[in-house]
PDB file of N, CA and C in Angstrom:
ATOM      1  N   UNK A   1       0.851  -1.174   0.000  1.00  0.00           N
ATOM      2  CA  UNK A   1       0.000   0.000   0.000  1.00  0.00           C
ATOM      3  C   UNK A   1       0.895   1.234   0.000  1.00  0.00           C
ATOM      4  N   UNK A   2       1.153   2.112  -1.162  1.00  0.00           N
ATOM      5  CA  UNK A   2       1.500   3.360  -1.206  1.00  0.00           C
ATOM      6  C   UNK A   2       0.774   4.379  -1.183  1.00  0.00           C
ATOM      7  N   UNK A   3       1.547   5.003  -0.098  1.00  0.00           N
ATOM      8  CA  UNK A   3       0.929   6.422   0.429  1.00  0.00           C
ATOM      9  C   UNK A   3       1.561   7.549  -0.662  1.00  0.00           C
ATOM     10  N   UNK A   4       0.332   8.529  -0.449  1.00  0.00           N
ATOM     11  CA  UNK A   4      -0.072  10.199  -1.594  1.00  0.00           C
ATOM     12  C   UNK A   4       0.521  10.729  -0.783  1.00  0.00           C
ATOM     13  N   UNK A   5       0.716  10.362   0.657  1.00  0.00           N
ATOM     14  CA  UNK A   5       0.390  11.741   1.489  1.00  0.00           C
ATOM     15  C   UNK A   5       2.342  11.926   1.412  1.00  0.00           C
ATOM     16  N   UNK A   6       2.476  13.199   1.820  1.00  0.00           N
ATOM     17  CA  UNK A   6       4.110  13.489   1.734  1.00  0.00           C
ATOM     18  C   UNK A   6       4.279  14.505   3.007  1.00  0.00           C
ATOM     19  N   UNK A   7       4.753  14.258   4.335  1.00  0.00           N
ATOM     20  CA  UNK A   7       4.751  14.847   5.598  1.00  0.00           C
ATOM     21  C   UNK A   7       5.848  16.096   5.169  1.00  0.00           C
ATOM     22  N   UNK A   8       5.308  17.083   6.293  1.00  0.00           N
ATOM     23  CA  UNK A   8       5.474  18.549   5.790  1.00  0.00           C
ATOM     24  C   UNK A   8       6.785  18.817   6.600  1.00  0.00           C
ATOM     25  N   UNK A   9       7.165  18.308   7.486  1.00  0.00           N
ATOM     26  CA  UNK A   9       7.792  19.137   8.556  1.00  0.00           C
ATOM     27  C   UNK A   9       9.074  17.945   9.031  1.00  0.00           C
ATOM     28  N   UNK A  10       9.177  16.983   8.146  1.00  0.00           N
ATOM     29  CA  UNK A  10      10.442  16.284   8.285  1.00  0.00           C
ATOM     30  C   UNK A  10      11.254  16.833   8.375  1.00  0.00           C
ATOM     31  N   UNK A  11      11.759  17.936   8.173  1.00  0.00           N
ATOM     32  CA  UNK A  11      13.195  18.358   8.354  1.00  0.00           C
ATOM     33  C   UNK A  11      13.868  18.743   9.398  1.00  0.00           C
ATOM     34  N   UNK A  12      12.265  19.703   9.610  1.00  0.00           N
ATOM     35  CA  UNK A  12      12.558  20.758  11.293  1.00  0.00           C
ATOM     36  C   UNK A  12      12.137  19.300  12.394  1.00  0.00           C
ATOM     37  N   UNK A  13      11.672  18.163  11.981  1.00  0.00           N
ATOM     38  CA  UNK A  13      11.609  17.247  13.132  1.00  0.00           C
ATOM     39  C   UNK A  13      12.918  16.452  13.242  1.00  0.00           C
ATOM     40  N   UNK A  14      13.568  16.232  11.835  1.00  0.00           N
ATOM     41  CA  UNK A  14      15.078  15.477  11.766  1.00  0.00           C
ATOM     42  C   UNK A  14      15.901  16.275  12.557  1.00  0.00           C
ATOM     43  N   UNK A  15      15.636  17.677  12.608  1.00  0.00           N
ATOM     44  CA  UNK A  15      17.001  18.671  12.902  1.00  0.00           C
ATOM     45  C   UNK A  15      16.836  18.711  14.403  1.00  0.00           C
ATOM     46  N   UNK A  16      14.906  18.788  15.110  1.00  0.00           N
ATOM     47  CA  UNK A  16      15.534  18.641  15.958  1.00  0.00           C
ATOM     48  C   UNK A  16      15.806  17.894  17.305  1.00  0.00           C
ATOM     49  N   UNK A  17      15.644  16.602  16.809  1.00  0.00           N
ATOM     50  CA  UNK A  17      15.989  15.355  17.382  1.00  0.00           C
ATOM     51  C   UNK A  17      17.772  14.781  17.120  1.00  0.00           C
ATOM     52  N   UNK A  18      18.107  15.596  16.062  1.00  0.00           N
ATOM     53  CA  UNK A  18      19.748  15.054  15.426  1.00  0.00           C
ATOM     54  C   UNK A  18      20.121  14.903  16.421  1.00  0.00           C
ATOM     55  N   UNK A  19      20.610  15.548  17.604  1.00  0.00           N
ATOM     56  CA  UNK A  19      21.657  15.232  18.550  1.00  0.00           C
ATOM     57  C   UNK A  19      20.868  14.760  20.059  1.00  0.00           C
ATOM     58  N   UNK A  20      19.359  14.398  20.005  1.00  0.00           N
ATOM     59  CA  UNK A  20      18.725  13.264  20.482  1.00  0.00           C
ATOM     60  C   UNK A  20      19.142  11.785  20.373  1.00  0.00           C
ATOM     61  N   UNK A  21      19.156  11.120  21.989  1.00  0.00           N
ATOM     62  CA  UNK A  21      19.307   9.360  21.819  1.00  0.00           C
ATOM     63  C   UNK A  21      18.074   9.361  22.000  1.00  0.00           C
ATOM     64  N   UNK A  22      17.456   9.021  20.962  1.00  0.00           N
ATOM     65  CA  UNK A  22      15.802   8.485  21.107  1.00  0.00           C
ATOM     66  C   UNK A  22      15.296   6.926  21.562  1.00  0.00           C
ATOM     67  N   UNK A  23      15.329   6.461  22.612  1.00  0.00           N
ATOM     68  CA  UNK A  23      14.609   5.254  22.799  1.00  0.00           C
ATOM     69  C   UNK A  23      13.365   4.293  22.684  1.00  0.00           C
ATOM     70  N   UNK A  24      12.756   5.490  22.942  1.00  0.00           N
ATOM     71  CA  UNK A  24      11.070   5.730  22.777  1.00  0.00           C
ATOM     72  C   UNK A  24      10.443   6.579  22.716  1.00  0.00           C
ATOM     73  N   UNK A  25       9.764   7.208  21.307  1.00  0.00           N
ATOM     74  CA  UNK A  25       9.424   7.675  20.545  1.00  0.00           C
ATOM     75  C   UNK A  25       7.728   7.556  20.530  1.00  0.00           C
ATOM     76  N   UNK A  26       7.359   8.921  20.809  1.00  0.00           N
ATOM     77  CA  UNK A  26       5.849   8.954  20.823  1.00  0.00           C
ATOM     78  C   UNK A  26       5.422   9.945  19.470  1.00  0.00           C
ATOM     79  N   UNK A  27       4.557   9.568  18.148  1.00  0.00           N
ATOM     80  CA  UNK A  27       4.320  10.435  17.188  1.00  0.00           C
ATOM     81  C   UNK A  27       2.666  10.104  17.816  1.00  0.00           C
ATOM     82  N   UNK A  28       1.935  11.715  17.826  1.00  0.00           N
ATOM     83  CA  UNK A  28       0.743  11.318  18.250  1.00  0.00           C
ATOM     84  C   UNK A  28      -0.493  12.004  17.430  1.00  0.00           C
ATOM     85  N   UNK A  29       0.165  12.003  16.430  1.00  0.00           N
ATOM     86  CA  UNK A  29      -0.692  11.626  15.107  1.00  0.00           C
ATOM     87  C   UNK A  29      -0.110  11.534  13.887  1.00  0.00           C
ATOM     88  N   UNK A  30      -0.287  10.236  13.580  1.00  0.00           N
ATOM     89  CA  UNK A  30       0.653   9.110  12.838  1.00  0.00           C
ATOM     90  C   UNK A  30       0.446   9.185  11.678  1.00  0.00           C
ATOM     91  N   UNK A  31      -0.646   9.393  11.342  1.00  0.00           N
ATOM     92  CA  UNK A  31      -1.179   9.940   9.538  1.00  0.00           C
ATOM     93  C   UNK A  31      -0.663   8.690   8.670  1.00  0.00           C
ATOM     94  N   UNK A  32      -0.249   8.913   7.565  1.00  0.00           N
ATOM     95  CA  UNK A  32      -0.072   7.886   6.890  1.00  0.00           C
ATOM     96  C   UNK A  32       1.741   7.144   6.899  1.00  0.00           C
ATOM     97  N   UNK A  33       2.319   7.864   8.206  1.00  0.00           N
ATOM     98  CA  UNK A  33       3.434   7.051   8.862  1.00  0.00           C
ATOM     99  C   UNK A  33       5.016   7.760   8.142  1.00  0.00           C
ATOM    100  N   UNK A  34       4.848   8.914   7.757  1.00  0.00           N
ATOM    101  CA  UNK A  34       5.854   9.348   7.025  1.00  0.00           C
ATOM    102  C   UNK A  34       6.582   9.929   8.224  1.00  0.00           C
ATOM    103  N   UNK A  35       6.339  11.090   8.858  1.00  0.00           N
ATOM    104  CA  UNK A  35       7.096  11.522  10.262  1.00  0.00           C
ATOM    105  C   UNK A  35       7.623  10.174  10.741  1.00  0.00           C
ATOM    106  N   UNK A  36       7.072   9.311  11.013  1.00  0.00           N
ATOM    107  CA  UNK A  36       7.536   7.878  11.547  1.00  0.00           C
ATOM    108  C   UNK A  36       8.896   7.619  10.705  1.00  0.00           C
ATOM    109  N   UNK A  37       8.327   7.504   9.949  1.00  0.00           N
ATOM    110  CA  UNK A  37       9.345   6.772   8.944  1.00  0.00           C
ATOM    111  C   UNK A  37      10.794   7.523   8.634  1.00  0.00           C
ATOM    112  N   UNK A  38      10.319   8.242   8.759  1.00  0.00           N
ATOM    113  CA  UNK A  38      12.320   9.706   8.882  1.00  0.00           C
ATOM    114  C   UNK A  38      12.900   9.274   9.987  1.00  0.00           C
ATOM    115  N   UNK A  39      11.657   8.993  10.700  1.00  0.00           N
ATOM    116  CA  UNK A  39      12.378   8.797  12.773  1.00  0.00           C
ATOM    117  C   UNK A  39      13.257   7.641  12.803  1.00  0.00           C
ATOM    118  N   UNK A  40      12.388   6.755  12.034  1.00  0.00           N
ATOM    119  CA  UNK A  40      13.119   5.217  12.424  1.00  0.00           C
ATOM    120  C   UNK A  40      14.857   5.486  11.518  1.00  0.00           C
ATOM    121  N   UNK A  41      14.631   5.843  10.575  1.00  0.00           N
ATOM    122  CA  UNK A  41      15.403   5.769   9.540  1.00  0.00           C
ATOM    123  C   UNK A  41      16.865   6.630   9.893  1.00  0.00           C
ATOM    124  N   UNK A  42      16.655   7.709  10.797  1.00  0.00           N
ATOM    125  CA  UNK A  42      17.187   8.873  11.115  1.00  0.00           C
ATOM    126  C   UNK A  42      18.031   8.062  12.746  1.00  0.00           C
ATOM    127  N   UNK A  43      17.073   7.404  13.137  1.00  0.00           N
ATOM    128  CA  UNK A  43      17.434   7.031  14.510  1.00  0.00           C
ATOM    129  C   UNK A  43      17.564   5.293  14.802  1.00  0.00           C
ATOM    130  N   UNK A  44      18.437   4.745  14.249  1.00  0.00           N
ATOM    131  CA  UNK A  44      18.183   3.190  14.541  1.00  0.00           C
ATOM    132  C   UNK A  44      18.371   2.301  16.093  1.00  0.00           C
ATOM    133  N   UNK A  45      18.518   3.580  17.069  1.00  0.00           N
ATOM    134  CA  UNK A  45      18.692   3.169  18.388  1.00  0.00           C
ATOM    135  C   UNK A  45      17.352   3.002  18.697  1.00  0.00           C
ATOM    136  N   UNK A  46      15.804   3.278  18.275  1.00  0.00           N
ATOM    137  CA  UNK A  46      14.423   3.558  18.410  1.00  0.00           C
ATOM    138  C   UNK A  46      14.414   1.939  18.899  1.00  0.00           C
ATOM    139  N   UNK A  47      13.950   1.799  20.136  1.00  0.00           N
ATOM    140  CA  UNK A  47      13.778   0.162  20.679  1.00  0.00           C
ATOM    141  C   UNK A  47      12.066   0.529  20.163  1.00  0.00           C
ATOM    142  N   UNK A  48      11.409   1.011  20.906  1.00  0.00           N
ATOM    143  CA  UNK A  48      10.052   1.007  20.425  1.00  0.00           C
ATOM    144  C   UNK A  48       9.140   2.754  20.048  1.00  0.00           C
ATOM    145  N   UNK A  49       8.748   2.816  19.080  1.00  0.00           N
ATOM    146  CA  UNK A  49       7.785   3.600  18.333  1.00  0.00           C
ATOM    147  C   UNK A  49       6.053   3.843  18.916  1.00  0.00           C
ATOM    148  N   UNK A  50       5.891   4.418  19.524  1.00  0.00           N
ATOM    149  CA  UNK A  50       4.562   4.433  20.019  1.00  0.00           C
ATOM    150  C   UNK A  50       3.715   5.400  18.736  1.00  0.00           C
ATOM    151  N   UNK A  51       3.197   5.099  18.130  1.00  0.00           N
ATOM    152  CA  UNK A  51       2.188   5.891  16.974  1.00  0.00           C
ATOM    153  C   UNK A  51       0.563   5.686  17.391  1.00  0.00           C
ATOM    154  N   UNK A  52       0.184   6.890  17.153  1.00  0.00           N
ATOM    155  CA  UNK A  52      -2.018   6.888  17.598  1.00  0.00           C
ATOM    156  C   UNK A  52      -2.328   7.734  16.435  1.00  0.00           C
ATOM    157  N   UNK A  53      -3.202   7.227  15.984  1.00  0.00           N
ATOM    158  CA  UNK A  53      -3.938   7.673  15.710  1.00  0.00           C
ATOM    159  C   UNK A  53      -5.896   8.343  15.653  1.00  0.00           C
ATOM    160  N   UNK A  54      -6.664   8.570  15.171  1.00  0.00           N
ATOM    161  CA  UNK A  54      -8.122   8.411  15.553  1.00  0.00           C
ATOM    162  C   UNK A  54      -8.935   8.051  14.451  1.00  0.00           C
ATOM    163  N   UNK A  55      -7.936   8.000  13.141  1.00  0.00           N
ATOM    164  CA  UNK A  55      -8.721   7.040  12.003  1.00  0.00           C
ATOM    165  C   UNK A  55      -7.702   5.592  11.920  1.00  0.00           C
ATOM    166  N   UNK A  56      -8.988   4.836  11.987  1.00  0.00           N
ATOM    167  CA  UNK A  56      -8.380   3.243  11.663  1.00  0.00           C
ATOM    168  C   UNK A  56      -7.372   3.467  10.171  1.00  0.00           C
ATOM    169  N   UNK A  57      -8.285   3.920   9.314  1.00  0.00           N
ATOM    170  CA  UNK A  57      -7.442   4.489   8.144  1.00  0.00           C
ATOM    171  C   UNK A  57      -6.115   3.790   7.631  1.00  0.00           C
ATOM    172  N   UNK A  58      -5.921   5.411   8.540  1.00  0.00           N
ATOM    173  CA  UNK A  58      -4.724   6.038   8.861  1.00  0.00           C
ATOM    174  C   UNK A  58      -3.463   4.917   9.554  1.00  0.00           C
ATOM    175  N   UNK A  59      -3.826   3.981  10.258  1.00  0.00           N
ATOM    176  CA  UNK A  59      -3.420   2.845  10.996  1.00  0.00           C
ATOM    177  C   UNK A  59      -2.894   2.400  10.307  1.00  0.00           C
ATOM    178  N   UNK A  60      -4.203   1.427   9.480  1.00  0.00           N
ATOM    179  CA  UNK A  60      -3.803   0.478   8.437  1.00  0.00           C
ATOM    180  C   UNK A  60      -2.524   1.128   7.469  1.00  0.00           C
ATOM    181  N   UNK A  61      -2.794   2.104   7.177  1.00  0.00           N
ATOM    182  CA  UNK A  61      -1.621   3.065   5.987  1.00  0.00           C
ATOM    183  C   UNK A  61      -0.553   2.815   6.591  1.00  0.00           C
ATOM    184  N   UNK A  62      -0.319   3.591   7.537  1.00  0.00           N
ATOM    185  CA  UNK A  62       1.028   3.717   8.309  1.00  0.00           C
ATOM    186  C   UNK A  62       1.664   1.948   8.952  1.00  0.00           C
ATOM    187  N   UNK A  63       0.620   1.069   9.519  1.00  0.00           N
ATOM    188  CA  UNK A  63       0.998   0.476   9.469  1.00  0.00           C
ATOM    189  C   UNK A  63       1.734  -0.513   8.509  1.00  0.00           C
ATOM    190  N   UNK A  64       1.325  -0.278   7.086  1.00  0.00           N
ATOM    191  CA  UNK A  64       2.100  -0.761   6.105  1.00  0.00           C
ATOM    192  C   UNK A  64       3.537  -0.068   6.034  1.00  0.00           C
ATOM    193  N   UNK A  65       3.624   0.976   5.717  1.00  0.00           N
ATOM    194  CA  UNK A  65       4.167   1.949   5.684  1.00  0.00           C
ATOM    195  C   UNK A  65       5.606   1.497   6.269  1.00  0.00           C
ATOM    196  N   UNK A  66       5.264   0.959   7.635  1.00  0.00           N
ATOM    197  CA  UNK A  66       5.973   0.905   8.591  1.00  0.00           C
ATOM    198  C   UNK A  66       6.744  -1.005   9.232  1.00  0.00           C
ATOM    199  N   UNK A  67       6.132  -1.323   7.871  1.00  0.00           N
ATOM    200  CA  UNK A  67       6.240  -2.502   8.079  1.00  0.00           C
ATOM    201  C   UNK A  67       7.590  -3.196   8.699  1.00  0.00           C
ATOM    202  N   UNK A  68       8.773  -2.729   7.815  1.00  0.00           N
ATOM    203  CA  UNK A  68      10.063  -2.547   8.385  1.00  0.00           C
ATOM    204  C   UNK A  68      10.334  -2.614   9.333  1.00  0.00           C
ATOM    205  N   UNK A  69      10.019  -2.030  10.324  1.00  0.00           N
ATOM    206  CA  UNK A  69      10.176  -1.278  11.656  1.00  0.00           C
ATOM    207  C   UNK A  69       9.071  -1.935  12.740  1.00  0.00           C
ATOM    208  N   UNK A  70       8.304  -3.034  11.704  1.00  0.00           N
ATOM    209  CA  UNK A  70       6.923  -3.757  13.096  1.00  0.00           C
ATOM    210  C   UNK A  70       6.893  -4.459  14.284  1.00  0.00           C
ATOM    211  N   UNK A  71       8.535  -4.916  14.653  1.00  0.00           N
ATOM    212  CA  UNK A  71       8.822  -5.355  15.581  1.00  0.00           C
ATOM    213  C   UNK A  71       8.804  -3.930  17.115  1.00  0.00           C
ATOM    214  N   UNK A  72       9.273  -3.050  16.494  1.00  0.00           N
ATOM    215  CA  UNK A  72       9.594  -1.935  17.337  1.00  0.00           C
ATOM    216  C   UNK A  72       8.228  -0.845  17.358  1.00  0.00           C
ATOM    217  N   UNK A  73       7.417  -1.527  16.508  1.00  0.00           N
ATOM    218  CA  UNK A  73       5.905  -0.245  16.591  1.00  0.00           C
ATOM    219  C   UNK A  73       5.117  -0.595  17.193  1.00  0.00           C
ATOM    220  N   UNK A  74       4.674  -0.120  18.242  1.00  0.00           N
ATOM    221  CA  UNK A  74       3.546   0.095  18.971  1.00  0.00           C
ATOM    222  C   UNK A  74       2.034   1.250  18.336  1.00  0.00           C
ATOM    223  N   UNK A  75       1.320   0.685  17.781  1.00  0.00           N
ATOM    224  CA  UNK A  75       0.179   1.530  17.057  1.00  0.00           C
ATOM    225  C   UNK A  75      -1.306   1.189  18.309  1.00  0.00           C
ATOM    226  N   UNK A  76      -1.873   2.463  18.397  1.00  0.00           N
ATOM    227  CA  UNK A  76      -3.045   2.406  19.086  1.00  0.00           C
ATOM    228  C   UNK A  76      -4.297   3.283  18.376  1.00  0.00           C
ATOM    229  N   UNK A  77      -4.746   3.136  18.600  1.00  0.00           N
ATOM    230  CA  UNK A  77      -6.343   3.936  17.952  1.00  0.00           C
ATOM    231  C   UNK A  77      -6.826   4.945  19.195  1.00  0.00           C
ATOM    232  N   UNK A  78      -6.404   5.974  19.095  1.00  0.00           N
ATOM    233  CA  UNK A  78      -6.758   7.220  20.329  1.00  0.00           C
ATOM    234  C   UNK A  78      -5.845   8.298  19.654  1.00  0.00           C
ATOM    235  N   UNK A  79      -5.892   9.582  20.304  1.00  0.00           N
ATOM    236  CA  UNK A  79      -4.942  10.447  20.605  1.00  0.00           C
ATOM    237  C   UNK A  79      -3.993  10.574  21.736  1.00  0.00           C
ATOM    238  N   UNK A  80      -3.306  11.644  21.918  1.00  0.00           N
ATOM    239  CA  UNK A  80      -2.456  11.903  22.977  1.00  0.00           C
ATOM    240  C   UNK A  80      -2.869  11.945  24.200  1.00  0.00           C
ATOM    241  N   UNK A  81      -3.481  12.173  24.634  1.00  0.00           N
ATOM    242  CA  UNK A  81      -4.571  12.372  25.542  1.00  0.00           C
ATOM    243  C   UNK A  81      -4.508  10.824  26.341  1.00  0.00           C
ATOM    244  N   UNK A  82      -4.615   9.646  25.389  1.00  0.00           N
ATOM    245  CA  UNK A  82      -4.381   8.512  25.686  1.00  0.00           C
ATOM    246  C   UNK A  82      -2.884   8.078  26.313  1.00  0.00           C
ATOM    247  N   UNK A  83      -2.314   9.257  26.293  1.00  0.00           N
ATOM    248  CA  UNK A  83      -0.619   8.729  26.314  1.00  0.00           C
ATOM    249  C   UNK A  83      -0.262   7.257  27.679  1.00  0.00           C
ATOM    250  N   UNK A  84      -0.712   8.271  28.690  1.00  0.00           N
ATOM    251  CA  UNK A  84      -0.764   7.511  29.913  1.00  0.00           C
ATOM    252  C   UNK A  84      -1.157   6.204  29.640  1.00  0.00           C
ATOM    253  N   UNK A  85      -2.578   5.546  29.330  1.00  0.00           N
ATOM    254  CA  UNK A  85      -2.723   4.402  28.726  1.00  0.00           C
ATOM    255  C   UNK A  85      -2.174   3.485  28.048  1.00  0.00           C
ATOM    256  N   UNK A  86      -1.360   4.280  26.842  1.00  0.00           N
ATOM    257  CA  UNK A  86      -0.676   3.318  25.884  1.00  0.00           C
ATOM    258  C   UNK A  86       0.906   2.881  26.599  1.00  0.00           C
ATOM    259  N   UNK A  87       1.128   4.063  27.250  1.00  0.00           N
ATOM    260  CA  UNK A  87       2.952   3.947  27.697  1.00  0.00           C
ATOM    261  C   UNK A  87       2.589   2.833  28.942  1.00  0.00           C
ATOM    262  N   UNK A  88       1.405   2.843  29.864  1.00  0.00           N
ATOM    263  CA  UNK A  88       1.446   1.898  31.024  1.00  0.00           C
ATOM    264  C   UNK A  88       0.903   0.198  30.067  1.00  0.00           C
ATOM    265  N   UNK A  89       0.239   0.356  28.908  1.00  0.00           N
ATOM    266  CA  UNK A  89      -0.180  -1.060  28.699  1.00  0.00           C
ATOM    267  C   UNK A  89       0.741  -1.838  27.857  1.00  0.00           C
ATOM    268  N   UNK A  90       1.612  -1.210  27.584  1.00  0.00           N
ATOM    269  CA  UNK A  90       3.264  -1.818  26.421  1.00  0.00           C
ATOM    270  C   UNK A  90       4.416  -1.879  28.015  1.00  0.00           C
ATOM    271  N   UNK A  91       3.980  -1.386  29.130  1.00  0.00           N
ATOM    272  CA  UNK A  91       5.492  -1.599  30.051  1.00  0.00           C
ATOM    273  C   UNK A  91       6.347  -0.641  29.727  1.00  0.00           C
ATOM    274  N   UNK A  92       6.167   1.112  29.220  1.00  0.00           N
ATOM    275  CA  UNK A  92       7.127   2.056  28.924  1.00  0.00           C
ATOM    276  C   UNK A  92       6.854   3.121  30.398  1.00  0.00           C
ATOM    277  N   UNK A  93       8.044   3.515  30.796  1.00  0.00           N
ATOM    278  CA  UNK A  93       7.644   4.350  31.922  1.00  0.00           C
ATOM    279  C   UNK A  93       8.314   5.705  31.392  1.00  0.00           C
ATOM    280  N   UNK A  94       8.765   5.890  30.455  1.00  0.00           N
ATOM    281  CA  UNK A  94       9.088   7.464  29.865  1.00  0.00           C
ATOM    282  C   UNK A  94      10.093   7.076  28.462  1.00  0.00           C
ATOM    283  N   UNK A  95       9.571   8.489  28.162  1.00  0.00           N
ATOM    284  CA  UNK A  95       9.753   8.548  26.292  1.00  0.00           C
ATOM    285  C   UNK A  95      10.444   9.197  26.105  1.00  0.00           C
ATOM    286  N   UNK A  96      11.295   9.503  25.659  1.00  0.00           N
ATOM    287  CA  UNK A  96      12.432  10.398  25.050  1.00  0.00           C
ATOM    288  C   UNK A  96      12.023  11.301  23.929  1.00  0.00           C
ATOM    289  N   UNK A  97      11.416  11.213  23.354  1.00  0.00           N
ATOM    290  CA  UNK A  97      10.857  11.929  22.312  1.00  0.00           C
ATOM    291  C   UNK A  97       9.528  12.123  21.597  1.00  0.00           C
ATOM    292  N   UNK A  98       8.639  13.599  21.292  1.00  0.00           N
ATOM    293  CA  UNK A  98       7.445  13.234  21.227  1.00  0.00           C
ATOM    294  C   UNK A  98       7.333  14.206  19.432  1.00  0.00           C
ATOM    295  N   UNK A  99       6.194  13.764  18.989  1.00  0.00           N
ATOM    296  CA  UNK A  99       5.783  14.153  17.506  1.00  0.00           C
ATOM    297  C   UNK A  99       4.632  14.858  17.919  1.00  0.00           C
ATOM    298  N   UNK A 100       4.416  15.882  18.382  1.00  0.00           N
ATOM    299  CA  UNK A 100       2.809  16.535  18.448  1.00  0.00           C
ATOM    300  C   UNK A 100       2.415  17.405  17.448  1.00  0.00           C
ATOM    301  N   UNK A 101       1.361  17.081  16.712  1.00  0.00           N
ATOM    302  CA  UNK A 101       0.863  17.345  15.894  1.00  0.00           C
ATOM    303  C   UNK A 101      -0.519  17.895  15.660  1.00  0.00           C
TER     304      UNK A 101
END
């Protein structure tokens, strides 16, 4: 499944995580997984990827998207708002880095 969509703000998010050790990685709205996809690519220390979204959609997309990287992705169906939820039901007690969108 190839994605149309082409994320806007990869650069200013590459630049400013560059001299970030990212472990765990919260994007909290995942869209069709492109921000994701710079992260992983940019950062191969990423043990796990937490991505939400609020369209199933959007899931399914990114989860293709992201296929590469499916051992280390954590995908949920909520927003940020959910954070607390998703970081206590995967066993994460803090994130190093967040995508708010």
């Amino acid at each position: 499944m190839k994605s149309c969509h082409t994320p806007v703000m990869v650069d200013e998010m590459l630049d400013f995580f560059s001299d970030v050790d990212l472990k765990i990685f919260f994007d909290s709205t995942l869209g069709a997984g492109g921000h994701s996809e710079a992260i992983f690519k940019s950062h191969p220390e990423i043990v796990t990827l937490i991505g939400c979204d609020r369209d199933p959609m959007a899931l399914a997309t990114s989860s293709s998207r992201l296929d590469p990287w499916k051992d280390k992705l954590q995908l949920f169906h909520g927003n940020h708002i959910d954070l607390d939820y998703m970081c206590k039901s995967i066993s994460v007690s803090n994130v190093d880095g967040f995508f708010l969108t």
